[in-house]
PDB file of N, CA and C in Angstrom:
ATOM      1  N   UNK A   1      35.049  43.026 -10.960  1.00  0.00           N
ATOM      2  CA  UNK A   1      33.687  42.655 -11.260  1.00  0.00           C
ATOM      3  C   UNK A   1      33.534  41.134 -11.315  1.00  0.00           C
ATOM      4  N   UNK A   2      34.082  40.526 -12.150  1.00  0.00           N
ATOM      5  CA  UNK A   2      34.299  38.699 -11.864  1.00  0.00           C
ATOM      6  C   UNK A   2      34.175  38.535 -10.901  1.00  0.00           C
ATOM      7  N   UNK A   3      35.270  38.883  -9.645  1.00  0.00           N
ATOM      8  CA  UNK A   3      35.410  38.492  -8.264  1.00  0.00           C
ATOM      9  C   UNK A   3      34.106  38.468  -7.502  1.00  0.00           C
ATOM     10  N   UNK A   4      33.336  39.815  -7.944  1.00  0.00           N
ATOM     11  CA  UNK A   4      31.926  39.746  -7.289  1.00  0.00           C
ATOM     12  C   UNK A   4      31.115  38.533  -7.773  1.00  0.00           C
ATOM     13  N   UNK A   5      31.068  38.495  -9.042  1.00  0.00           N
ATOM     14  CA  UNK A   5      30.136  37.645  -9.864  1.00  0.00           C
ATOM     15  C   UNK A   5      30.909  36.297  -9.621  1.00  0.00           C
ATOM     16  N   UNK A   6      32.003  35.828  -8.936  1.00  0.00           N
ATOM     17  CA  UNK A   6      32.168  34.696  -8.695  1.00  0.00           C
ATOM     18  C   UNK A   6      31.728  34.227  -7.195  1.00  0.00           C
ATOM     19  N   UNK A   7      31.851  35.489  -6.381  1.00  0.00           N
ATOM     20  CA  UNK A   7      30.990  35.173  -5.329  1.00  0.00           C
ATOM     21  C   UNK A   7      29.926  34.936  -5.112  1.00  0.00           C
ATOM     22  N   UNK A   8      29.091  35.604  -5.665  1.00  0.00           N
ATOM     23  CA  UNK A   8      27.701  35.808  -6.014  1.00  0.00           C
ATOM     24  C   UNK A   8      27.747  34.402  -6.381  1.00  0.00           C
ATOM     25  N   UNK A   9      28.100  33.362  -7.542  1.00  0.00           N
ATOM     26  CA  UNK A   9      27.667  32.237  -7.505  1.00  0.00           C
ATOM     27  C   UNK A   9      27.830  31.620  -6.918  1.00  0.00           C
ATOM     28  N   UNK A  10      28.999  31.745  -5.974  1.00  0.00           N
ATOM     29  CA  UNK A  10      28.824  30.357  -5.204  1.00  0.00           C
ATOM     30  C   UNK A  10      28.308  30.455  -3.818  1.00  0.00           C
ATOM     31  N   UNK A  11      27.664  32.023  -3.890  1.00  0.00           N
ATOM     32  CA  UNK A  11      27.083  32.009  -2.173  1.00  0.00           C
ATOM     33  C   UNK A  11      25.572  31.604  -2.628  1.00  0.00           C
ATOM     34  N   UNK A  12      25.197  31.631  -3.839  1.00  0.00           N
ATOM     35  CA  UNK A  12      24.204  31.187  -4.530  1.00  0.00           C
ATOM     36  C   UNK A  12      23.829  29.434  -4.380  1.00  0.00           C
ATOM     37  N   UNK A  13      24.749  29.322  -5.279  1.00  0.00           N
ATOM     38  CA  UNK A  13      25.049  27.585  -4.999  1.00  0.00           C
ATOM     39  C   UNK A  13      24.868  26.800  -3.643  1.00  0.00           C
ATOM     40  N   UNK A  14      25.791  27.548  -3.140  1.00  0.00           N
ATOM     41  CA  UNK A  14      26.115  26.951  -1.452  1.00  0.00           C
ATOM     42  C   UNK A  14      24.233  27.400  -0.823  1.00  0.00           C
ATOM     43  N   UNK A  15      23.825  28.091  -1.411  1.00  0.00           N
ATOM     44  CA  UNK A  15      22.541  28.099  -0.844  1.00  0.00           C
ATOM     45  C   UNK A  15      21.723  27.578  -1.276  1.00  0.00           C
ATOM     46  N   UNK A  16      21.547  27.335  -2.716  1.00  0.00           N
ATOM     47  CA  UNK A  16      20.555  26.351  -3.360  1.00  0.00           C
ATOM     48  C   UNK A  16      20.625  24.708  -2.384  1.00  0.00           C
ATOM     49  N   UNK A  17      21.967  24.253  -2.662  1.00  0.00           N
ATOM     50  CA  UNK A  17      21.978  22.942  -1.916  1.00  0.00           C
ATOM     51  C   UNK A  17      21.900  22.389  -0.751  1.00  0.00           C
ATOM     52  N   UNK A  18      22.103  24.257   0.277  1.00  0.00           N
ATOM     53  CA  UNK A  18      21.678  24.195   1.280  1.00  0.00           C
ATOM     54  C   UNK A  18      19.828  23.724   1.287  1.00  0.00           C
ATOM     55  N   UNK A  19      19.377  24.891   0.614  1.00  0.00           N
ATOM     56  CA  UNK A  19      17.491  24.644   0.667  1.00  0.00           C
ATOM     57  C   UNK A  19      17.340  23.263   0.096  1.00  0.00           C
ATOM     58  N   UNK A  20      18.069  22.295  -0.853  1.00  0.00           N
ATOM     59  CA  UNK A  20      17.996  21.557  -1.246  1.00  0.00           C
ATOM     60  C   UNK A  20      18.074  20.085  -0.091  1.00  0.00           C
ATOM     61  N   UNK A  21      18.919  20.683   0.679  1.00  0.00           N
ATOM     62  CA  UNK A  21      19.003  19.495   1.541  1.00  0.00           C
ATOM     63  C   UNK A  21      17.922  19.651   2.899  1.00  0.00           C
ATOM     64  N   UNK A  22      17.659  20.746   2.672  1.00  0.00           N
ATOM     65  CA  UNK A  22      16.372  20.802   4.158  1.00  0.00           C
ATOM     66  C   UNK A  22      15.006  20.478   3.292  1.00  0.00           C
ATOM     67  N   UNK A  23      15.079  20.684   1.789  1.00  0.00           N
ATOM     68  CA  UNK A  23      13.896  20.123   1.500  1.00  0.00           C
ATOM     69  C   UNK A  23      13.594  18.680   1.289  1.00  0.00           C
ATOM     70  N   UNK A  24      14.680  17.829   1.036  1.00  0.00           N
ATOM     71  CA  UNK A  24      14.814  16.397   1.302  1.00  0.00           C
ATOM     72  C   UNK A  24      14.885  15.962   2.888  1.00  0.00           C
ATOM     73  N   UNK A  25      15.047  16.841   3.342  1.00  0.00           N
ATOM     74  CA  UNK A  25      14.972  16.151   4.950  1.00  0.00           C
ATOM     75  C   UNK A  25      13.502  16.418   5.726  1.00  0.00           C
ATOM     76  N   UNK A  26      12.647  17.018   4.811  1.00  0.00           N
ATOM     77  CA  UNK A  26      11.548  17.724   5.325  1.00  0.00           C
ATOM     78  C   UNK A  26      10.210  16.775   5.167  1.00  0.00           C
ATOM     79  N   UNK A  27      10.995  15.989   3.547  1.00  0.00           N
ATOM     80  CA  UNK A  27       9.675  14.853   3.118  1.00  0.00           C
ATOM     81  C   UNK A  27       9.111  14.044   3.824  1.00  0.00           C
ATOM     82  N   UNK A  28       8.440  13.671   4.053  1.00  0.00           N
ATOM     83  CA  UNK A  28       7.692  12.683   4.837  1.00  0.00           C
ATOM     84  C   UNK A  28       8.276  11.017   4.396  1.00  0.00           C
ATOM     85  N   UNK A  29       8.806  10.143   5.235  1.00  0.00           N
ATOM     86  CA  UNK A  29       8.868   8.665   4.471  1.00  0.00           C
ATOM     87  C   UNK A  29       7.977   8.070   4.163  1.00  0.00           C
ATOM     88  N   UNK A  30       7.855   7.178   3.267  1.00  0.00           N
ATOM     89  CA  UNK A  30       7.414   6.245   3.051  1.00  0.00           C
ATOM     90  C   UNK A  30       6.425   5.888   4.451  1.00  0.00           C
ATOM     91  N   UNK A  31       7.439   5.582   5.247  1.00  0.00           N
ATOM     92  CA  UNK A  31       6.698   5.191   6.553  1.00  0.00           C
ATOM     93  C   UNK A  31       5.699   5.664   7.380  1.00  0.00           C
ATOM     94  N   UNK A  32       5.632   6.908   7.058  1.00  0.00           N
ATOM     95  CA  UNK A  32       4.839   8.611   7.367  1.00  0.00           C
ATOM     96  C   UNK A  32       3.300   8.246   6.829  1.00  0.00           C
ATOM     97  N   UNK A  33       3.775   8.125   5.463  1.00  0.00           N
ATOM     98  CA  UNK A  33       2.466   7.731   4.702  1.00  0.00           C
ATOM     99  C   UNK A  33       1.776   6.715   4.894  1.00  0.00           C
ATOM    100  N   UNK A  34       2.591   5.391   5.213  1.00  0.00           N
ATOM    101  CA  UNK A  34       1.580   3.900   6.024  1.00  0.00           C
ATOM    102  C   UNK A  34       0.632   4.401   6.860  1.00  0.00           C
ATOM    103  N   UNK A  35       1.688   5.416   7.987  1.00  0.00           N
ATOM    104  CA  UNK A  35       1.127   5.127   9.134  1.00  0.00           C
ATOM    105  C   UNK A  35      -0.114   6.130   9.306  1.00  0.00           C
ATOM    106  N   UNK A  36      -0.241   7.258   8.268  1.00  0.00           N
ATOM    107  CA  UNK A  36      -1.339   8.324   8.360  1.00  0.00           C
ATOM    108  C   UNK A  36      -2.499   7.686   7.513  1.00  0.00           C
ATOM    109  N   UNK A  37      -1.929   6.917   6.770  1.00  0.00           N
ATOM    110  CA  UNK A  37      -3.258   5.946   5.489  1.00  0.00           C
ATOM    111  C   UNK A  37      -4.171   5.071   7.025  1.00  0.00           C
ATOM    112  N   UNK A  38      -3.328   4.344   7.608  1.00  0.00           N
ATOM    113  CA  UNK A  38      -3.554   3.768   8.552  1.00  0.00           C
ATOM    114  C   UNK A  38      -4.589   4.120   9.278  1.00  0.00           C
ATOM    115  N   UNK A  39      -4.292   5.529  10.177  1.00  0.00           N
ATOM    116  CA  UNK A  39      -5.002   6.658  10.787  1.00  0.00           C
ATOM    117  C   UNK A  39      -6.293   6.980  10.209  1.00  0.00           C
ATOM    118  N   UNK A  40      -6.452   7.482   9.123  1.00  0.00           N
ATOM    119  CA  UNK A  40      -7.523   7.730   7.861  1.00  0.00           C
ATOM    120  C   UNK A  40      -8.373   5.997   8.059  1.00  0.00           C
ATOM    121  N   UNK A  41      -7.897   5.034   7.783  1.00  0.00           N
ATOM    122  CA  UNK A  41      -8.956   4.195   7.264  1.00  0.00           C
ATOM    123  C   UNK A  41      -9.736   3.459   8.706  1.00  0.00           C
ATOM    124  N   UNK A  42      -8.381   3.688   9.589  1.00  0.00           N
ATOM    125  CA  UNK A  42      -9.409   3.555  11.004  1.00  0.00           C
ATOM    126  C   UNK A  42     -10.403   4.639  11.357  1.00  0.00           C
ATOM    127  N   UNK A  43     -10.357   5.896  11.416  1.00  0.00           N
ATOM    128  CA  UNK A  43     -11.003   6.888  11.367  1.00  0.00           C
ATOM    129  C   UNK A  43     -12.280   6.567  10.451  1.00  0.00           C
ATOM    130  N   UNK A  44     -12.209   6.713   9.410  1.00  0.00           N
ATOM    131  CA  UNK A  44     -13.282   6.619   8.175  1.00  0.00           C
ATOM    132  C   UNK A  44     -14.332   5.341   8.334  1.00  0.00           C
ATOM    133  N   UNK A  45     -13.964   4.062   8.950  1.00  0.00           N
ATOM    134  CA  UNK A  45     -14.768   2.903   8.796  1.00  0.00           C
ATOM    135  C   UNK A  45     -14.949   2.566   9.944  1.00  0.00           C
ATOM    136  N   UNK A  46     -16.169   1.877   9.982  1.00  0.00           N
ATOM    137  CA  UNK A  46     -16.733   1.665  11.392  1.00  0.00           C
ATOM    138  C   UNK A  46     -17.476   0.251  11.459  1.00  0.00           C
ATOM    139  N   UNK A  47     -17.127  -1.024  12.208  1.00  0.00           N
ATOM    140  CA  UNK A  47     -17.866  -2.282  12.124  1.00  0.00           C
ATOM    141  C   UNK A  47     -19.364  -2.089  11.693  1.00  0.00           C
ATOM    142  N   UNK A  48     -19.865  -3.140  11.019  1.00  0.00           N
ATOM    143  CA  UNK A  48     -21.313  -3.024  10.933  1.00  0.00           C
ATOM    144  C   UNK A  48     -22.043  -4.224  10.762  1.00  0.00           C
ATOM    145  N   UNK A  49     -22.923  -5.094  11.531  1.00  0.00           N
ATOM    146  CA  UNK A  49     -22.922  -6.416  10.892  1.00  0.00           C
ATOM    147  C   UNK A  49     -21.653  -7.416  11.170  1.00  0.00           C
ATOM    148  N   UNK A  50     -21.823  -7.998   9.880  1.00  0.00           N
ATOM    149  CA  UNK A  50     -20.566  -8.823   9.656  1.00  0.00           C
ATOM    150  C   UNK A  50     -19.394  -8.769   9.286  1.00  0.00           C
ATOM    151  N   UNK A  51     -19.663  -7.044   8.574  1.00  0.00           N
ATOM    152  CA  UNK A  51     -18.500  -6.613   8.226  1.00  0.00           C
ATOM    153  C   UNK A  51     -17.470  -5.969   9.233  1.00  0.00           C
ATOM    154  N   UNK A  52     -16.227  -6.013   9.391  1.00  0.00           N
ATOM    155  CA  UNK A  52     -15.065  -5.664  10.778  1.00  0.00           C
ATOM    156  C   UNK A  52     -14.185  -4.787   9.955  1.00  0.00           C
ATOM    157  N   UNK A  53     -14.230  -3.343  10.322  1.00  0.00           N
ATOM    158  CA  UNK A  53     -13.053  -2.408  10.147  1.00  0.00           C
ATOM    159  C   UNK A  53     -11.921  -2.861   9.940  1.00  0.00           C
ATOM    160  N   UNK A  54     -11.580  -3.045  11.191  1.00  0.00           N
ATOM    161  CA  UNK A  54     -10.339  -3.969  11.181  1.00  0.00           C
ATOM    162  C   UNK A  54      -9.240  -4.795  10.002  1.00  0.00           C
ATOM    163  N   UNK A  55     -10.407  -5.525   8.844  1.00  0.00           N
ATOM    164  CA  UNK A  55      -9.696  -6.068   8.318  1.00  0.00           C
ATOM    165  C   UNK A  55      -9.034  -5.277   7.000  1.00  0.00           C
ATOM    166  N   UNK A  56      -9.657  -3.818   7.143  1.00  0.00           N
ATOM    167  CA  UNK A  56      -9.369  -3.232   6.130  1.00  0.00           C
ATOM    168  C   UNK A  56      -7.590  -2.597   6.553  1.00  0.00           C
ATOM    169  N   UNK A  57      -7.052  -2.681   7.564  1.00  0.00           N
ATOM    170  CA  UNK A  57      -6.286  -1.762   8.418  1.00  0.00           C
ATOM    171  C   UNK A  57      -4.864  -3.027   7.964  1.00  0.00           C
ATOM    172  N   UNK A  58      -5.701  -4.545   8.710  1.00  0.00           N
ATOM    173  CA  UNK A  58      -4.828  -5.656   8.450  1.00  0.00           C
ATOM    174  C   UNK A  58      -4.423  -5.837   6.786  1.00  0.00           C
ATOM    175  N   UNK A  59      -3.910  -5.671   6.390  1.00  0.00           N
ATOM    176  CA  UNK A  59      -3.061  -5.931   4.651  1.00  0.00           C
ATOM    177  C   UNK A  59      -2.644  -7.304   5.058  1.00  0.00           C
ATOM    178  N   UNK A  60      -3.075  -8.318   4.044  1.00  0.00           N
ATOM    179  CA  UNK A  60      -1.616  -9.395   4.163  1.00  0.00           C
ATOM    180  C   UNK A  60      -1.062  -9.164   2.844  1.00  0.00           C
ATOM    181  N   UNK A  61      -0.118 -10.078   3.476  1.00  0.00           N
ATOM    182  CA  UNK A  61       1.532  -9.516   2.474  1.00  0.00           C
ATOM    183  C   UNK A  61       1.310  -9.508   1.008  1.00  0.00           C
ATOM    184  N   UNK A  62       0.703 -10.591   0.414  1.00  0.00           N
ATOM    185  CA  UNK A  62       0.078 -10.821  -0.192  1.00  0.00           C
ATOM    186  C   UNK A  62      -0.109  -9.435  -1.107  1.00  0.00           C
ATOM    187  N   UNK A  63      -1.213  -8.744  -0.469  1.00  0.00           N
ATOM    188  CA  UNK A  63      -1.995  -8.115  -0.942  1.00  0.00           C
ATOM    189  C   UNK A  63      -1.700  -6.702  -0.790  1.00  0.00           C
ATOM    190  N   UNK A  64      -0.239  -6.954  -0.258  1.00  0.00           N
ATOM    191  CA  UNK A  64       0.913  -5.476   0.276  1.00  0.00           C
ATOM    192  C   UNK A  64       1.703  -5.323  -0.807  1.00  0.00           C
ATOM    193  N   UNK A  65       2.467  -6.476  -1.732  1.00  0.00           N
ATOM    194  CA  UNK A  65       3.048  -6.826  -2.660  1.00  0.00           C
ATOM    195  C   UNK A  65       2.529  -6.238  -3.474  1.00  0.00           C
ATOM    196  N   UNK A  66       1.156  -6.460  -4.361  1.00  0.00           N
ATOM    197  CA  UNK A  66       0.847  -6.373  -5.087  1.00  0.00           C
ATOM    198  C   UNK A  66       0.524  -5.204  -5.087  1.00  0.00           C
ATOM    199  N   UNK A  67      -0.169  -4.468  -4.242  1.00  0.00           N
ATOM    200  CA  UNK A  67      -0.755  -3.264  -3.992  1.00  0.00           C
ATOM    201  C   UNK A  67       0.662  -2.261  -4.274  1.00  0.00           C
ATOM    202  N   UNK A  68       1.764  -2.381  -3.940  1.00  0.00           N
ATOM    203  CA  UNK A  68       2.944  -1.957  -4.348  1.00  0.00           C
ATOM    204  C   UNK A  68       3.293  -1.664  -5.290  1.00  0.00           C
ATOM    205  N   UNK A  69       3.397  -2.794  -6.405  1.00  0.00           N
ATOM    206  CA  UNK A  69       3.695  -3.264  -7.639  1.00  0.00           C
ATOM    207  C   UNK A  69       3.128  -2.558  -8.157  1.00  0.00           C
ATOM    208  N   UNK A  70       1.646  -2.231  -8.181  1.00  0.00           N
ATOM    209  CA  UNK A  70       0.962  -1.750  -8.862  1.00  0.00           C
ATOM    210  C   UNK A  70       1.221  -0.007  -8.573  1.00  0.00           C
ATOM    211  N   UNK A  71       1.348   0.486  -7.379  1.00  0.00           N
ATOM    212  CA  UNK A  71       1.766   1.615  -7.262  1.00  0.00           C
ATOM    213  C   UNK A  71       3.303   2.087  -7.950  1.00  0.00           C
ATOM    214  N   UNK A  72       4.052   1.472  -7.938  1.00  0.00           N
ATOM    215  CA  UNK A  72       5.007   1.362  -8.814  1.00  0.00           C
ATOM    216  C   UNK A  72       5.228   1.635  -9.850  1.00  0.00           C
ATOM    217  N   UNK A  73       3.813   0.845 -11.123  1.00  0.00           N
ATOM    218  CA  UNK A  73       3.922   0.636 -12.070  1.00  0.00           C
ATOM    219  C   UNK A  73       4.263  -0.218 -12.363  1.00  0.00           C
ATOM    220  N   UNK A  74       5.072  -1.275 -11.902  1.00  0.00           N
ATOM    221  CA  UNK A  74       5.650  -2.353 -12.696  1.00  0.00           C
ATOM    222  C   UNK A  74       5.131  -3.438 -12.379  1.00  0.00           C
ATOM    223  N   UNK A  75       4.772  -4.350 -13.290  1.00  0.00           N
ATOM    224  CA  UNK A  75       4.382  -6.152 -13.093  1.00  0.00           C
ATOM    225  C   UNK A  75       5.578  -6.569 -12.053  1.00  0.00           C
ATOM    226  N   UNK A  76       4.369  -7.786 -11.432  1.00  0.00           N
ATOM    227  CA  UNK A  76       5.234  -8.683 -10.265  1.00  0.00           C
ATOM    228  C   UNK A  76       6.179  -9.606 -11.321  1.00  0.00           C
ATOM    229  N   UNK A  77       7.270 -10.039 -11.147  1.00  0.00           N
ATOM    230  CA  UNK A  77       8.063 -10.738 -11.339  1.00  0.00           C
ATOM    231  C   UNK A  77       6.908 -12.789 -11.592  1.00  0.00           C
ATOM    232  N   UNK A  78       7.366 -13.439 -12.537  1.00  0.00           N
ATOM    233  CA  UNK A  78       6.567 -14.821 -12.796  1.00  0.00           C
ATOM    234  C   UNK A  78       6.842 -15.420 -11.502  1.00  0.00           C
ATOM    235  N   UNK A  79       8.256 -15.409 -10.866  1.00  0.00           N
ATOM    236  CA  UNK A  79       8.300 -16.278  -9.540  1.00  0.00           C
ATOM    237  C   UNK A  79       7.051 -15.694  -8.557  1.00  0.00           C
ATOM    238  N   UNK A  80       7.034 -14.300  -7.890  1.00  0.00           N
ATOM    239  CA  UNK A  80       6.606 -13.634  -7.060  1.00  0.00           C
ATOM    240  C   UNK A  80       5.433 -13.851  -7.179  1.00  0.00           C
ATOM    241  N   UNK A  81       4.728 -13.695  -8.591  1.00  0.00           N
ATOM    242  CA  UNK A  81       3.271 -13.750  -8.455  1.00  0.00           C
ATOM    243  C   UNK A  81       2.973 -15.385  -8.581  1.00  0.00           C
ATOM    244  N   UNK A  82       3.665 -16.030  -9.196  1.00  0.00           N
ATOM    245  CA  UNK A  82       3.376 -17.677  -8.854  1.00  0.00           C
ATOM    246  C   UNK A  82       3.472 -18.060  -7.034  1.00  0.00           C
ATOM    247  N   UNK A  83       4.067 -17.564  -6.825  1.00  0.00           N
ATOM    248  CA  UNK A  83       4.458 -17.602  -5.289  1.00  0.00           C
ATOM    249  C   UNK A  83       3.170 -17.369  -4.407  1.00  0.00           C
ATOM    250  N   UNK A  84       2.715 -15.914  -4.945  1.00  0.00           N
ATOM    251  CA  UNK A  84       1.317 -15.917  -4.504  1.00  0.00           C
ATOM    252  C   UNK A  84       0.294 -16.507  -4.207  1.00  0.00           C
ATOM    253  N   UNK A  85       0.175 -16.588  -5.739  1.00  0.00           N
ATOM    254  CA  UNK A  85      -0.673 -17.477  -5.810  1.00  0.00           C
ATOM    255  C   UNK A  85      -1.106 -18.557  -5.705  1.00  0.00           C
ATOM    256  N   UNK A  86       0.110 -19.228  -5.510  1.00  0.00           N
ATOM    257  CA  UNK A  86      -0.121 -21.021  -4.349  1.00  0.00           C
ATOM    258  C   UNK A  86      -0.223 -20.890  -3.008  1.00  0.00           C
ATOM    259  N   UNK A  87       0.270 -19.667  -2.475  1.00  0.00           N
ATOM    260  CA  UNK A  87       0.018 -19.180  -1.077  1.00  0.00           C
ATOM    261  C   UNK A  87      -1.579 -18.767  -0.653  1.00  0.00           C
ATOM    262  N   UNK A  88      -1.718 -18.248  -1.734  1.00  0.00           N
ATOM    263  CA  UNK A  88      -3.510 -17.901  -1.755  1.00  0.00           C
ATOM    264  C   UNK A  88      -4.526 -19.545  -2.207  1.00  0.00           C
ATOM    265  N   UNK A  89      -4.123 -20.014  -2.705  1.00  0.00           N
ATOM    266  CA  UNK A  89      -4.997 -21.275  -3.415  1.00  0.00           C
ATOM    267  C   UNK A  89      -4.788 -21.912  -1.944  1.00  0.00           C
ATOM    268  N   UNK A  90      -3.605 -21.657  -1.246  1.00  0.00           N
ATOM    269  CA  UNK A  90      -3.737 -23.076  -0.363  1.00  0.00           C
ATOM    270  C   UNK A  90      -4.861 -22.787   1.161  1.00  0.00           C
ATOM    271  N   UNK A  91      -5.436 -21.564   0.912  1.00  0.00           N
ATOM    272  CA  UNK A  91      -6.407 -20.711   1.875  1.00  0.00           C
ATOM    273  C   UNK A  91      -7.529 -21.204   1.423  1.00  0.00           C
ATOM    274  N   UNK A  92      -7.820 -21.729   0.155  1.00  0.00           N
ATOM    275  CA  UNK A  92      -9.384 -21.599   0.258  1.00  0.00           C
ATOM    276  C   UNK A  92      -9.508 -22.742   0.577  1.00  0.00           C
ATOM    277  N   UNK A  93     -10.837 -22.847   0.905  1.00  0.00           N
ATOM    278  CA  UNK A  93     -11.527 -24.165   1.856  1.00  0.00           C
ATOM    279  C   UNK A  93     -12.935 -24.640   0.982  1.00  0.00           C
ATOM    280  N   UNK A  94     -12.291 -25.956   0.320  1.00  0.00           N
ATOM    281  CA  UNK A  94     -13.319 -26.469  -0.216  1.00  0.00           C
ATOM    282  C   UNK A  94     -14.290 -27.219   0.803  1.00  0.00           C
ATOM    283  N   UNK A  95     -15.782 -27.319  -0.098  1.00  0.00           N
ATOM    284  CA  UNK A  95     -16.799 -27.610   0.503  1.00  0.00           C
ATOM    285  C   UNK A  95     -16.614 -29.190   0.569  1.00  0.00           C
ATOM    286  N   UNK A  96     -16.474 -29.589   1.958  1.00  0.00           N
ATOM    287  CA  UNK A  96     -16.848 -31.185   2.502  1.00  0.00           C
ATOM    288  C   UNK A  96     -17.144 -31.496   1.902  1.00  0.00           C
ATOM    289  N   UNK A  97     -18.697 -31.550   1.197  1.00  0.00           N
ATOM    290  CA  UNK A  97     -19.503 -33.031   0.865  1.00  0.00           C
ATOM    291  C   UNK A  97     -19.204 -32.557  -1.001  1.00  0.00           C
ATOM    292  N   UNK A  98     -18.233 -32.283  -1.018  1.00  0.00           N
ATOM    293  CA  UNK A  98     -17.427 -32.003  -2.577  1.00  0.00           C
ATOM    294  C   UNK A  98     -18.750 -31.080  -3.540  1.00  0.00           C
ATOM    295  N   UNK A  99     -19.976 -30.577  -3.076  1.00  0.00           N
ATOM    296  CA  UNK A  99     -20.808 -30.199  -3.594  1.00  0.00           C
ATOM    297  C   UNK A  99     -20.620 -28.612  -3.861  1.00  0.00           C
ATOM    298  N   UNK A 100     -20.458 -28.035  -5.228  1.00  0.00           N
ATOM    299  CA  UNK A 100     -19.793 -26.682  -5.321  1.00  0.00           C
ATOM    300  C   UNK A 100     -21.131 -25.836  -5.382  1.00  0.00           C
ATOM    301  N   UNK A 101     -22.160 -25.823  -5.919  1.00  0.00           N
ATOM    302  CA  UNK A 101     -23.381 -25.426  -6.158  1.00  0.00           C
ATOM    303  C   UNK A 101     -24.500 -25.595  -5.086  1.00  0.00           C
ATOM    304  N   UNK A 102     -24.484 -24.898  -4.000  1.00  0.00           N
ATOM    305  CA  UNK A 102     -25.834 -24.756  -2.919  1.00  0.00           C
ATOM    306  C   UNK A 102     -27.219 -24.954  -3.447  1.00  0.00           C
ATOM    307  N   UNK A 103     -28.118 -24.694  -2.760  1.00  0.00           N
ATOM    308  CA  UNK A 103     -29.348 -24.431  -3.195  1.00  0.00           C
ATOM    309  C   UNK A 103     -29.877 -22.328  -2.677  1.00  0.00           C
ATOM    310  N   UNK A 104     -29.758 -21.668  -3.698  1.00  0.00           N
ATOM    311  CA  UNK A 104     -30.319 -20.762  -4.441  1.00  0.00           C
ATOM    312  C   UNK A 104     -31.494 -20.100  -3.282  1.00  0.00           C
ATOM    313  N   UNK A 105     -32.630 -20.526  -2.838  1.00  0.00           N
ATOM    314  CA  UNK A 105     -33.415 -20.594  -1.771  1.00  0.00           C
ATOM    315  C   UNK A 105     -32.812 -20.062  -0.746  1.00  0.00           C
ATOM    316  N   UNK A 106     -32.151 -20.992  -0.172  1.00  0.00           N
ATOM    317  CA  UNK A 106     -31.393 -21.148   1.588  1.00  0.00           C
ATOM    318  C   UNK A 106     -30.374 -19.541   1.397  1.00  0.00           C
ATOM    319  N   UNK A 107     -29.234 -20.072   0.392  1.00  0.00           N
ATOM    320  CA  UNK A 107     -28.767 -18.612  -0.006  1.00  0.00           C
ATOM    321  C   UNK A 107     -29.002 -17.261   0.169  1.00  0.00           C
ATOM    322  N   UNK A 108     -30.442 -17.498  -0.646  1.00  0.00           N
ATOM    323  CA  UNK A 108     -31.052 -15.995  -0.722  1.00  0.00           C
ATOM    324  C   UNK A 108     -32.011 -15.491   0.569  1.00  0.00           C
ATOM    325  N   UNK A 109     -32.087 -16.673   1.637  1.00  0.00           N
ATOM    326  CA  UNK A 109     -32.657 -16.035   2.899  1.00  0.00           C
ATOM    327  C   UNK A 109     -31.371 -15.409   4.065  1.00  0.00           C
ATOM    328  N   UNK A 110     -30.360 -16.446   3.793  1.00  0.00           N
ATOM    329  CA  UNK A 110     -29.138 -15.705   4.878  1.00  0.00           C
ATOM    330  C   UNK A 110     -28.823 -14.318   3.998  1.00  0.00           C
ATOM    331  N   UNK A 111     -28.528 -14.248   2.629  1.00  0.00           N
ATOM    332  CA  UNK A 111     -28.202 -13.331   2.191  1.00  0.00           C
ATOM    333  C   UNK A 111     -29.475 -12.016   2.735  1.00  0.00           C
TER     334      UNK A 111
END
């Protein structure tokens, strides 16, 4: 009776880790998921105006990092997000005639 019941477990076993390993080989990567998010947000959005699909598809790294991090759960590291963020400050484009405040009017007709 053992002899059975020792077979029995390990033709058991040997089969659990069998299903175990076709169900890890079955998951989709990481990479699976970029590329179908990808699929989806080109699908779903459509230019309009001024606004361009497109840039929703383009991630910069930037904003790949973080978007990560946050999927994660865990805070960026002080270097990483300092890093950033001088990478991002050095993008914006101040106004020529050093004047930060438009006129309100002009604004509200392009707008």
């Amino acid at each position: 009776m053992t002899k059975i019941n020792s077979k029995l477990r390990t033709s058991l076993a040997v089969g659990a880790v069998a299903l175990l390993a076709v169900g890890c080989a079955s998951v989709p990567s990481t990479l699976d998921f970029k590329a179908l998010t990808q699929q989806i947000v080109k699908a779903s959005f459509r230019d309009e105006g001024i606004v361009k699909a497109s840039i929703l598809a383009n991630i910069d790294e930037s904003n790949q990092v973080c978007s990560e991090a946050d999927a994660n759960g865990k805070p960026l590291d002080e270097k990483t997000a300092q890093a950033i963020e001088a990478a991002n400050l050095k993008t914006i484009k101040w106004p020529s005639n050093g004047k930060f405040l438009g006129d309100w009017k002009e604004g509200e007709k392009i707008a």
